[in-house]
PDB file of N, CA and C in Angstrom:
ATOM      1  N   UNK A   1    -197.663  19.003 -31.407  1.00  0.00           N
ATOM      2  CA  UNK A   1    -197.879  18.965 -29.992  1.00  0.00           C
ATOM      3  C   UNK A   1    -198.654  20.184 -29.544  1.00  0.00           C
ATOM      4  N   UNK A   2    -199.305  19.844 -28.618  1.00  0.00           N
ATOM      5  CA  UNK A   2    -200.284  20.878 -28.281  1.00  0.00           C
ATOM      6  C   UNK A   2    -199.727  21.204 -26.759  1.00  0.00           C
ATOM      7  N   UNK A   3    -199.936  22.568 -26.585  1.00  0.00           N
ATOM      8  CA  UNK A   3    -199.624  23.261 -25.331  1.00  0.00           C
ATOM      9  C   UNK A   3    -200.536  22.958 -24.062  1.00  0.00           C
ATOM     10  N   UNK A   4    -200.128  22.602 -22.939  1.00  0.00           N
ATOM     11  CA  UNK A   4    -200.807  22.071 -22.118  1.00  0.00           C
ATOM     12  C   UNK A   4    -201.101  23.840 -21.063  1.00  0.00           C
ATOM     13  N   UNK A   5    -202.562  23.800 -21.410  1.00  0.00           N
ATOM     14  CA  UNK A   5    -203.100  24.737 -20.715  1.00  0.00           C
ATOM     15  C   UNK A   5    -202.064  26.434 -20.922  1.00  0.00           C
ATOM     16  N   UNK A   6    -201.516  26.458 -21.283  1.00  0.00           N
ATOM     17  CA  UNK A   6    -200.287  27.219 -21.675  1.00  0.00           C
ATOM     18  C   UNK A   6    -199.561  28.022 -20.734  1.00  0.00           C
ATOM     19  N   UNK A   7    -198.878  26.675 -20.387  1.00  0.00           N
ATOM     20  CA  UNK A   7    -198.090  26.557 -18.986  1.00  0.00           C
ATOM     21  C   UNK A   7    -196.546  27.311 -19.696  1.00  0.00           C
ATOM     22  N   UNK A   8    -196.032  28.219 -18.590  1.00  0.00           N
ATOM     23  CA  UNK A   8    -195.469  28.565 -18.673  1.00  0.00           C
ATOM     24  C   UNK A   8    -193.723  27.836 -17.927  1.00  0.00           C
ATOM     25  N   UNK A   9    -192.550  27.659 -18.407  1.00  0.00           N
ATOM     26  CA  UNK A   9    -191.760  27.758 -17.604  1.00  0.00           C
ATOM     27  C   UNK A   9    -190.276  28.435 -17.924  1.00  0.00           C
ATOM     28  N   UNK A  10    -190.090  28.582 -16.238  1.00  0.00           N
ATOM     29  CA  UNK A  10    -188.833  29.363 -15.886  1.00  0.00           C
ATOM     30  C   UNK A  10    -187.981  28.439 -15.215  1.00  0.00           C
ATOM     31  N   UNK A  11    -186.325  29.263 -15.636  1.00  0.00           N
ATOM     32  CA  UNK A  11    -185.477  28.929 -14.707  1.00  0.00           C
ATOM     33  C   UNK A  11    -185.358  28.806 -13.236  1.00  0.00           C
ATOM     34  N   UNK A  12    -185.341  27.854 -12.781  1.00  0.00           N
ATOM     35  CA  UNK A  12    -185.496  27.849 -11.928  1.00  0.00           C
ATOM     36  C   UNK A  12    -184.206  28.936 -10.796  1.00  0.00           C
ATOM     37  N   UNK A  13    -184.444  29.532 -10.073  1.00  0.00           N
ATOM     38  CA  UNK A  13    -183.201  30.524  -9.126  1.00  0.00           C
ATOM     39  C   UNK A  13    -182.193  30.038  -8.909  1.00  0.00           C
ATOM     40  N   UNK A  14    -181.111  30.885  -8.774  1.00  0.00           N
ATOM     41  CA  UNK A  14    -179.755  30.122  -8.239  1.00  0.00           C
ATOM     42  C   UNK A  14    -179.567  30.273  -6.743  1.00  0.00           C
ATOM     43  N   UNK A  15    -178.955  28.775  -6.107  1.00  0.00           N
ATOM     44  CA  UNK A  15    -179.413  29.071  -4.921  1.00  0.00           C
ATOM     45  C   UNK A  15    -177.702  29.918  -3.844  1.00  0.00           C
ATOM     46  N   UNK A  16    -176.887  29.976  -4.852  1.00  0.00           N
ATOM     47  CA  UNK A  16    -175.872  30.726  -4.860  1.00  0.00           C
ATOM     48  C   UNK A  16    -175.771  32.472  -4.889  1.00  0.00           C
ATOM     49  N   UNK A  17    -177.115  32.786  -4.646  1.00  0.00           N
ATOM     50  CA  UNK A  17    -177.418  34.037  -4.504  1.00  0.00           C
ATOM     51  C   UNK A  17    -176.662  34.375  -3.161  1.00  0.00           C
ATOM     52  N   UNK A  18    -175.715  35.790  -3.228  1.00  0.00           N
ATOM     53  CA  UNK A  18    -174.971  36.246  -1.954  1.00  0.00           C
ATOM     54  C   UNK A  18    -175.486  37.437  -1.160  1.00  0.00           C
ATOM     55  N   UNK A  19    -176.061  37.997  -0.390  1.00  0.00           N
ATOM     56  CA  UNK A  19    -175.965  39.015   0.236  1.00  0.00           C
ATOM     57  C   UNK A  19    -175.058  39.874   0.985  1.00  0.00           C
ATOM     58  N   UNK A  20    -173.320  39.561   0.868  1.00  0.00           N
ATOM     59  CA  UNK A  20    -173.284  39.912   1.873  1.00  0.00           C
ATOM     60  C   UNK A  20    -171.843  41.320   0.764  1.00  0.00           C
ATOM     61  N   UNK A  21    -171.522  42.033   1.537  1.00  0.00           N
ATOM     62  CA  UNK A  21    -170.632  43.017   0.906  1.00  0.00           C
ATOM     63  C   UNK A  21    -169.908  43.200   0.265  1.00  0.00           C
ATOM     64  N   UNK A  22    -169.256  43.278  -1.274  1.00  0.00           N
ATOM     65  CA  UNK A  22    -168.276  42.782  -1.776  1.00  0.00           C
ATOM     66  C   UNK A  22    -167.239  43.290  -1.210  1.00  0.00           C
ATOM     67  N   UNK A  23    -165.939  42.422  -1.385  1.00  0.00           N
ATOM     68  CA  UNK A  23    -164.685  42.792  -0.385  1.00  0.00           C
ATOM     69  C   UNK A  23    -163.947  43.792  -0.904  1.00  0.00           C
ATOM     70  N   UNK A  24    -164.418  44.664  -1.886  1.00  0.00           N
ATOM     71  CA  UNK A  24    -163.786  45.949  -2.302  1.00  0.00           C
ATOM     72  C   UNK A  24    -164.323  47.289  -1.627  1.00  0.00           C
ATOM     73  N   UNK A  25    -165.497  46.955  -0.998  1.00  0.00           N
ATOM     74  CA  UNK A  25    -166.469  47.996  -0.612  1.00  0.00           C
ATOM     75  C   UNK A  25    -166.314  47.634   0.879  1.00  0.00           C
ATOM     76  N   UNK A  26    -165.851  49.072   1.856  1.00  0.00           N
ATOM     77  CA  UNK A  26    -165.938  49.446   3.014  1.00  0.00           C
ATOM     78  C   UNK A  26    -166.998  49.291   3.625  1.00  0.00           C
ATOM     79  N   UNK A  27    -166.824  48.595   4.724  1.00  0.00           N
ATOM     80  CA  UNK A  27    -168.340  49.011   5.391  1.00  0.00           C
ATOM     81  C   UNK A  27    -168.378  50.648   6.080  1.00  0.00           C
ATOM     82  N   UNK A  28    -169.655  51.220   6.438  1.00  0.00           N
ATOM     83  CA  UNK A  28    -169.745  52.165   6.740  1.00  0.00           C
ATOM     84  C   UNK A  28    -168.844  53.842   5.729  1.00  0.00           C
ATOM     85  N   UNK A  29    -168.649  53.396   4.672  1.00  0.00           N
ATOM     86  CA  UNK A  29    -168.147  54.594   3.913  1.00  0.00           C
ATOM     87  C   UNK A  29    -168.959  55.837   3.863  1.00  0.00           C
ATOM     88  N   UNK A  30    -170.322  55.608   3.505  1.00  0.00           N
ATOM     89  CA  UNK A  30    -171.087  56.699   3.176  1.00  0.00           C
ATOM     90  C   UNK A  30    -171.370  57.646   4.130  1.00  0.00           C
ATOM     91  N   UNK A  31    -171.318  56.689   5.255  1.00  0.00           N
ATOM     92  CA  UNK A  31    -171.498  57.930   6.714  1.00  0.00           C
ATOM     93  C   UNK A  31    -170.354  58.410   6.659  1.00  0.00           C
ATOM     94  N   UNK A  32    -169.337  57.839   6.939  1.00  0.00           N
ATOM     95  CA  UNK A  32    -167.842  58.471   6.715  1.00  0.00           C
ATOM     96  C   UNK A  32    -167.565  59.907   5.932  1.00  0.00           C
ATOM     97  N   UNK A  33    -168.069  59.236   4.746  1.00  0.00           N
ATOM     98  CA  UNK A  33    -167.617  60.835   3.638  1.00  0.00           C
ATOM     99  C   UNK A  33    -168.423  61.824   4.414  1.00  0.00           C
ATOM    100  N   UNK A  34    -169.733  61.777   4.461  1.00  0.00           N
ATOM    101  CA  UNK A  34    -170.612  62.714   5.305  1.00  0.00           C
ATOM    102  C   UNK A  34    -170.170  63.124   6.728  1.00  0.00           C
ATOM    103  N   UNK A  35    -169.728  62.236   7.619  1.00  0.00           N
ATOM    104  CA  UNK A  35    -168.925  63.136   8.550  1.00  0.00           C
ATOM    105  C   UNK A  35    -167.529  63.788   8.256  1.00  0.00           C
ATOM    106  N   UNK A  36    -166.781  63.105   7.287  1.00  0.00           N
ATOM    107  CA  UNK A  36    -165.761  64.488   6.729  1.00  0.00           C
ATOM    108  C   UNK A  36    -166.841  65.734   6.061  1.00  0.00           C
ATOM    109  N   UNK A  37    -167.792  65.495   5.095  1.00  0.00           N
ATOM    110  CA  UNK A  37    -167.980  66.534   4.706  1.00  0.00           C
ATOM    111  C   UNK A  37    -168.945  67.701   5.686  1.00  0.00           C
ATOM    112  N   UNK A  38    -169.449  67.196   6.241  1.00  0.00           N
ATOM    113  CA  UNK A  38    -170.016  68.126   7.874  1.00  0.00           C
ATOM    114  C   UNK A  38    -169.475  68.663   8.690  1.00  0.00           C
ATOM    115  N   UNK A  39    -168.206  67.942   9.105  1.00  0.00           N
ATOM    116  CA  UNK A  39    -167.556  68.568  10.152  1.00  0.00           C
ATOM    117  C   UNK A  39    -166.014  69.769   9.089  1.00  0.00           C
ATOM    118  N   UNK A  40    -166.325  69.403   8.060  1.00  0.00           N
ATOM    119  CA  UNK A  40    -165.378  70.798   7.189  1.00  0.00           C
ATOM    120  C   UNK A  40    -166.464  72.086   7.375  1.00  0.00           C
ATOM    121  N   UNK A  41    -167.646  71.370   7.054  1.00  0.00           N
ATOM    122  CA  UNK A  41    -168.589  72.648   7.166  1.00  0.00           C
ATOM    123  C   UNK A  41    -168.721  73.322   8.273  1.00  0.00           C
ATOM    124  N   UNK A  42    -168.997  72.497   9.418  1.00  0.00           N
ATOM    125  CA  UNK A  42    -168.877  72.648  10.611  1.00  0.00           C
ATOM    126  C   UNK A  42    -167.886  73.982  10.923  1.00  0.00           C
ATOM    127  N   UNK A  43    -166.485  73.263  10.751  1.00  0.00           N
ATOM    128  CA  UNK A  43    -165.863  74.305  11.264  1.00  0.00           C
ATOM    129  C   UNK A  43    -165.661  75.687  10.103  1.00  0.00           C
ATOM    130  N   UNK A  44    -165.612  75.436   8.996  1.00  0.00           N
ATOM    131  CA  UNK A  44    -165.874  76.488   8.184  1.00  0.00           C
ATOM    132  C   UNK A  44    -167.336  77.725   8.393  1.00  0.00           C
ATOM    133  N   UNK A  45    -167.832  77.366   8.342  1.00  0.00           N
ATOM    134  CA  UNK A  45    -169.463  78.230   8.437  1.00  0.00           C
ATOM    135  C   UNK A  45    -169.507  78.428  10.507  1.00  0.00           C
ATOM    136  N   UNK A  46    -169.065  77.904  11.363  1.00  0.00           N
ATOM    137  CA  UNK A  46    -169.042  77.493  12.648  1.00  0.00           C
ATOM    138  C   UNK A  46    -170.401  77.131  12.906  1.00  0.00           C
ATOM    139  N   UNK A  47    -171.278  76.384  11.946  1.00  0.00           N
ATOM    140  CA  UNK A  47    -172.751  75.832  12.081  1.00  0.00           C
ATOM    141  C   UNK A  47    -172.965  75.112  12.805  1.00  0.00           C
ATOM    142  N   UNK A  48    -174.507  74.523  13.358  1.00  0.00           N
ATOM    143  CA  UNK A  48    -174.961  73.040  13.770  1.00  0.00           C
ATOM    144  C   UNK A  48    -174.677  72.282  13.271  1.00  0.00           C
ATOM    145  N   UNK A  49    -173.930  72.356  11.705  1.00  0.00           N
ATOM    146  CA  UNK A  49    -173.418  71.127  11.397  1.00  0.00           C
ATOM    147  C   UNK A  49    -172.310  69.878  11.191  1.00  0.00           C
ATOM    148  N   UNK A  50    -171.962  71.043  12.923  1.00  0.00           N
ATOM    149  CA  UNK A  50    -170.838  70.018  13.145  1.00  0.00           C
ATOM    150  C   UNK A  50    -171.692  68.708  14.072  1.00  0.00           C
ATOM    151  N   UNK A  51    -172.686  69.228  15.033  1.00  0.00           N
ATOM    152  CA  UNK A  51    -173.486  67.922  15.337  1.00  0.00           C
ATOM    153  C   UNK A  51    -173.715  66.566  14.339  1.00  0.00           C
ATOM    154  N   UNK A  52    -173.757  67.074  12.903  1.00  0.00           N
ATOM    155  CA  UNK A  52    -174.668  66.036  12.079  1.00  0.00           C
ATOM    156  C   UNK A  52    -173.187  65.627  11.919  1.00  0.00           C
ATOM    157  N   UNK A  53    -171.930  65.949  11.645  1.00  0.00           N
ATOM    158  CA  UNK A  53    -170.662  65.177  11.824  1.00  0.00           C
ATOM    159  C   UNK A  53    -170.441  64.291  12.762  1.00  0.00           C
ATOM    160  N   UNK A  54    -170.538  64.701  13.950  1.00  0.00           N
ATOM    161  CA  UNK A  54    -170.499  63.856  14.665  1.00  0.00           C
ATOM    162  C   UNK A  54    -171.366  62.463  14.808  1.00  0.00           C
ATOM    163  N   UNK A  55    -172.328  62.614  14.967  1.00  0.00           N
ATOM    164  CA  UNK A  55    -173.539  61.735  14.748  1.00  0.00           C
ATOM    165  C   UNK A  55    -173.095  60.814  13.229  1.00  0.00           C
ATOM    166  N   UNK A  56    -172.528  61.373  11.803  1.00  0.00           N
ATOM    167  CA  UNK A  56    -172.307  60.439  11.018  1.00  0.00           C
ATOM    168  C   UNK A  56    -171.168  59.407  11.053  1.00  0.00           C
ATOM    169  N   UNK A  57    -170.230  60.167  12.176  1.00  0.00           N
ATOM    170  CA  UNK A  57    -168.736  59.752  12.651  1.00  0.00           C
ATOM    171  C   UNK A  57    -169.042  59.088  13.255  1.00  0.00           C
ATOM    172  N   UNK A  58    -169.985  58.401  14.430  1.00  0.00           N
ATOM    173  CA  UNK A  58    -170.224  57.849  15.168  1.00  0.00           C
ATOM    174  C   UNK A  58    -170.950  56.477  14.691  1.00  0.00           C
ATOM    175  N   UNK A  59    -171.773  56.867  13.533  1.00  0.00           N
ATOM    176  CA  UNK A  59    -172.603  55.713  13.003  1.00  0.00           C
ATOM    177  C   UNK A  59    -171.407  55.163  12.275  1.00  0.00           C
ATOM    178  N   UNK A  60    -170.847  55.868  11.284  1.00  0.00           N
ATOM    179  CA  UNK A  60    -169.516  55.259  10.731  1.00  0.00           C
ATOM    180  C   UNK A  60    -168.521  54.050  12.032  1.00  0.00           C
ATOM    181  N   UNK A  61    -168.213  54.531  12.815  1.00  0.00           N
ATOM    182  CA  UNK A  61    -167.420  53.743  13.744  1.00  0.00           C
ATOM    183  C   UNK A  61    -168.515  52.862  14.116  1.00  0.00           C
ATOM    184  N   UNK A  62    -169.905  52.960  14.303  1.00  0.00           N
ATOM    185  CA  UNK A  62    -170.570  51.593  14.472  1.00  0.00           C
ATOM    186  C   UNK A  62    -170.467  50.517  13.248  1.00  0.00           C
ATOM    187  N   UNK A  63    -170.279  51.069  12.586  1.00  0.00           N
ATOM    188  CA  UNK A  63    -170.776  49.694  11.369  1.00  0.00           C
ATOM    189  C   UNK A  63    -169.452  49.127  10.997  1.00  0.00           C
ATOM    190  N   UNK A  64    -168.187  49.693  11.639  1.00  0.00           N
ATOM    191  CA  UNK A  64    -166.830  49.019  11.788  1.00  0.00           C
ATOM    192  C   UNK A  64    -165.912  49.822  10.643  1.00  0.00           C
ATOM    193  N   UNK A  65    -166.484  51.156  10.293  1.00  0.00           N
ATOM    194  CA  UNK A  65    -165.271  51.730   9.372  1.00  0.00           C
ATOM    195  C   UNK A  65    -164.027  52.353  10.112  1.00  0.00           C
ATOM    196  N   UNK A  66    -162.998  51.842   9.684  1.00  0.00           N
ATOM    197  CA  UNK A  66    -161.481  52.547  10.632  1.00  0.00           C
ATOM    198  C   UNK A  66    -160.895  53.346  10.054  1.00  0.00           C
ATOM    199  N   UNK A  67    -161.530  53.701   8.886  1.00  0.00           N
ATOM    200  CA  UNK A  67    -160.567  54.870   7.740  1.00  0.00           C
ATOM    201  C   UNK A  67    -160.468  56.489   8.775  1.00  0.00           C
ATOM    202  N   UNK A  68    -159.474  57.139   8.341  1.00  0.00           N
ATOM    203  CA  UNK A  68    -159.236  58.465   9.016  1.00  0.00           C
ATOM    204  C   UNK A  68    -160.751  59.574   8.167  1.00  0.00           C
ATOM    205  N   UNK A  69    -161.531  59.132   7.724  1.00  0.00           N
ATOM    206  CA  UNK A  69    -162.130  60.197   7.367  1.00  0.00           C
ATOM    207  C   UNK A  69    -163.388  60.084   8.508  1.00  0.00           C
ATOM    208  N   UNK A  70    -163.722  59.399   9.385  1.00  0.00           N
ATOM    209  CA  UNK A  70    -164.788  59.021  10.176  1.00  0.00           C
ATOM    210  C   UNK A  70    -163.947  60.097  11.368  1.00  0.00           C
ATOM    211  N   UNK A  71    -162.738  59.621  11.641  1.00  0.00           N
ATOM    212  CA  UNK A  71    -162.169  60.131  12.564  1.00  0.00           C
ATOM    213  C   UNK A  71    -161.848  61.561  12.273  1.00  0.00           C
ATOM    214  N   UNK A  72    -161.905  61.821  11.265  1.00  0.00           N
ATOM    215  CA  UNK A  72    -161.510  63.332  10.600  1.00  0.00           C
ATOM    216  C   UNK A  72    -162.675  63.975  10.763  1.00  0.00           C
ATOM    217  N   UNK A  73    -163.240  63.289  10.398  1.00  0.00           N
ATOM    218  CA  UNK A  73    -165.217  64.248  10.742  1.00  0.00           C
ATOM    219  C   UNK A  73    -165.392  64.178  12.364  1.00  0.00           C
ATOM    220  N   UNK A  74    -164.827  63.247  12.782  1.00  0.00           N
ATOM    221  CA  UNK A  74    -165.316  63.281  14.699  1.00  0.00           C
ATOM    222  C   UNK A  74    -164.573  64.611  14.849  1.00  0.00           C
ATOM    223  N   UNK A  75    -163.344  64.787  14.855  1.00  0.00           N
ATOM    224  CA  UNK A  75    -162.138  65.407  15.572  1.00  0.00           C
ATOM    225  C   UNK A  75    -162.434  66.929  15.172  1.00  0.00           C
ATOM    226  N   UNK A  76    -163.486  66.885  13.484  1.00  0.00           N
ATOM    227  CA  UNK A  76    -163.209  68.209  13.001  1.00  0.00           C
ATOM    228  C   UNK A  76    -164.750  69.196  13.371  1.00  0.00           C
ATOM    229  N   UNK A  77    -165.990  67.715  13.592  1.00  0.00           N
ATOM    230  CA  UNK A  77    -167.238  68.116  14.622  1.00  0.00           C
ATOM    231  C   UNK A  77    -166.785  68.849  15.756  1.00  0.00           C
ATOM    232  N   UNK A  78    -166.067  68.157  16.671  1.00  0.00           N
ATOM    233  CA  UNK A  78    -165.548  68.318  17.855  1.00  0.00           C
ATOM    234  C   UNK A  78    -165.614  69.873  17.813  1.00  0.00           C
ATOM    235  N   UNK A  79    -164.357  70.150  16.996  1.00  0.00           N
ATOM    236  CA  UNK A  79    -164.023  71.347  16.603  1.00  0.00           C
ATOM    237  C   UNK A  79    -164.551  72.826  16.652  1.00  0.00           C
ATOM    238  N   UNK A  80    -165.572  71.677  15.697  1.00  0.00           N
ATOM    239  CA  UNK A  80    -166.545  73.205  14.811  1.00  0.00           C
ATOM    240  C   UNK A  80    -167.488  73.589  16.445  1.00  0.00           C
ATOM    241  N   UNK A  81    -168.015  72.691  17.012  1.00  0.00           N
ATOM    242  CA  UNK A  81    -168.995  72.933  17.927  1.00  0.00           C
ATOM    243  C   UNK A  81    -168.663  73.625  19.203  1.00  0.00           C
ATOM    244  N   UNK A  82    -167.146  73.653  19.084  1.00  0.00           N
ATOM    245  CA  UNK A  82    -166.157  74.452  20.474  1.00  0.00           C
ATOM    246  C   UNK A  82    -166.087  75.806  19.340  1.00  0.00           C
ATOM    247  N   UNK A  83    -166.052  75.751  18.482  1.00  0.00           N
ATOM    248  CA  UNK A  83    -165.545  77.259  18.011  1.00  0.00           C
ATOM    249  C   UNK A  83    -167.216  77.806  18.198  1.00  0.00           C
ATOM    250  N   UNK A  84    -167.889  77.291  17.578  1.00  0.00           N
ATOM    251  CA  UNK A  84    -169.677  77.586  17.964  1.00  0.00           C
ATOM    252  C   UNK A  84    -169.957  78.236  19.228  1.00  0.00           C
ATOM    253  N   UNK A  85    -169.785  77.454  19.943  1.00  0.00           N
ATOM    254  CA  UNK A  85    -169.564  77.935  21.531  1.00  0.00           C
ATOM    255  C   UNK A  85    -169.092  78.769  22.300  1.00  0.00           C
ATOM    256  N   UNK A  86    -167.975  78.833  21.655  1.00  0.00           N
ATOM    257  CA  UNK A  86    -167.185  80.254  22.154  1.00  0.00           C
ATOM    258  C   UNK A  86    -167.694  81.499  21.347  1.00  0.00           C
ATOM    259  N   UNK A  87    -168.133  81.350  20.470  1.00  0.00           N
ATOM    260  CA  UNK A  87    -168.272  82.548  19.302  1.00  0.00           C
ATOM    261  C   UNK A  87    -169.875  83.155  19.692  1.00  0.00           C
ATOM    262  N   UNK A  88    -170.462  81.940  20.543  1.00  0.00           N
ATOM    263  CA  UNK A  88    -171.809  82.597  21.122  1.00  0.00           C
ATOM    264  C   UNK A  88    -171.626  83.369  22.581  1.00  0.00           C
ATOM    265  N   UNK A  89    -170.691  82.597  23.169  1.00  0.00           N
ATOM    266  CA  UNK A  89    -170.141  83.486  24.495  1.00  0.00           C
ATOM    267  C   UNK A  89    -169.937  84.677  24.298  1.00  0.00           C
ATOM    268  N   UNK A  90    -169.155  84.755  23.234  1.00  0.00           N
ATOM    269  CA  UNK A  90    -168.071  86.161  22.586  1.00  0.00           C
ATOM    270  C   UNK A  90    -169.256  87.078  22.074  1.00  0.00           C
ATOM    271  N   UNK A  91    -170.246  86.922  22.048  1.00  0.00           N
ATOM    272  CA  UNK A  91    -171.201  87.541  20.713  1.00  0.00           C
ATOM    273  C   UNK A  91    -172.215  87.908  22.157  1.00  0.00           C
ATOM    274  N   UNK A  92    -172.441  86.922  23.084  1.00  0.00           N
ATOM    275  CA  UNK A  92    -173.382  86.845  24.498  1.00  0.00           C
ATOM    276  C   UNK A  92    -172.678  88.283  25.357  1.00  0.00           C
ATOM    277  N   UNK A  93    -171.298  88.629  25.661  1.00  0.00           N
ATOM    278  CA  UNK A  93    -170.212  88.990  26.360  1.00  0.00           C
ATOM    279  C   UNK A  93    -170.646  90.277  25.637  1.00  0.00           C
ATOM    280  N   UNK A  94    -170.558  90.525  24.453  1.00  0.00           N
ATOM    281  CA  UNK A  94    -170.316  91.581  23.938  1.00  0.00           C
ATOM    282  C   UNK A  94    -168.881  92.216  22.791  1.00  0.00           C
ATOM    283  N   UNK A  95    -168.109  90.595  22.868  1.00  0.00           N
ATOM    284  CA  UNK A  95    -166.646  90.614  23.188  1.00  0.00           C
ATOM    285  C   UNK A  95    -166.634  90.845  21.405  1.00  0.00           C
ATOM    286  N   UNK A  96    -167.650  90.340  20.776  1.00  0.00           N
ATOM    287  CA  UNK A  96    -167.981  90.805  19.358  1.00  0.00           C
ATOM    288  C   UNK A  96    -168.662  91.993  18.933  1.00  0.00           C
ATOM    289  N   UNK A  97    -167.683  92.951  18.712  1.00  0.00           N
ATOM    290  CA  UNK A  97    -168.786  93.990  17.620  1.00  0.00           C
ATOM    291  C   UNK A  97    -167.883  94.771  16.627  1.00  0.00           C
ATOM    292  N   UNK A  98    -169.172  94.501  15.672  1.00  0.00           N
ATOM    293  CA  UNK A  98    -168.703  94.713  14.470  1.00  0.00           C
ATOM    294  C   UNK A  98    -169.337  95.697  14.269  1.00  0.00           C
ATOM    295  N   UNK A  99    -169.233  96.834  15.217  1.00  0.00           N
ATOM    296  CA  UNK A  99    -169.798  98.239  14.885  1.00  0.00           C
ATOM    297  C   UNK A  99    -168.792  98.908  14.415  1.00  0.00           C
ATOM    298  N   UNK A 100    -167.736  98.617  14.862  1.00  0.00           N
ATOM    299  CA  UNK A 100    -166.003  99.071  14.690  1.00  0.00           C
ATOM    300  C   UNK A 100    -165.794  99.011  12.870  1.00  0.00           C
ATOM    301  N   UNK A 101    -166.368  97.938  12.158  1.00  0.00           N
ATOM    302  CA  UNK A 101    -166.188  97.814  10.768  1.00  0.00           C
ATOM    303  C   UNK A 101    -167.716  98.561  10.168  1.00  0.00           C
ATOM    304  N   UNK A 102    -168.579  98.260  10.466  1.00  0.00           N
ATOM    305  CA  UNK A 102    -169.787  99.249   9.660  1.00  0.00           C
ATOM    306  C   UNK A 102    -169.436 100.858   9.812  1.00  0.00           C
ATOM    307  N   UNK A 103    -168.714 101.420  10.591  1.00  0.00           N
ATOM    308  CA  UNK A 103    -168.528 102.847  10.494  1.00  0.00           C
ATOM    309  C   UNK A 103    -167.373 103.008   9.800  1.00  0.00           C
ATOM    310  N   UNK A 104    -167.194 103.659   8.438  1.00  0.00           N
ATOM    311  CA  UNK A 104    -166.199 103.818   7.641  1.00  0.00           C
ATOM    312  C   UNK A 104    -165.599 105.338   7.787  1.00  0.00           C
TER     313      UNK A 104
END
């Protein structure tokens, strides 16, 4: 038998192809971990990066995650950005100096 033009064939697709999330996997997790891990920083370092906590805490609660770590990054943003605040008042005021520790 001879090959006709040398046609190729394939399986044809399955039309059982799924898109949608497997039911072991959270929606919205990845923002989640990232607003826990921002808003630790946040209040640790007292950085801008308790904003990017918040903002990941927020996208997290959009996409329907209810785990405490979305809420742990909101509560701990919150946080960091009030200690930020005050620590620029305090530093604005004068109410900070650390001239008291550089003179030994």
């Amino acid at each position: 038998m001879e090959n006709d033009n040398n046609a190729q064939y394939y399986e044809p697709v399955s039309a059982e192809f799924n898109n949608d999330i497997p039911a072991n996997v959270q929606a919205g997790k990845g923002p989640a971990i990232a607003a826990l891990v921002t808003g630790i920083l946040g209040v640790l370092c007292c950085s801008p990066c308790a904003v990017a906590a918040i903002i990941c805490a927020i996208v997290a609660k959009s996409k329907g995650n209810k785990s405490g770590m979305a809420t742990a990054g909101l509560v701990l943003g919150i946080i960091g950005i009030v200690v930020f605040i005050i620590n620029i008042i305090l530093a604005a005021t004068g109410a900070l100096d650390f001239s008291y520790y550089l003179n030994y």
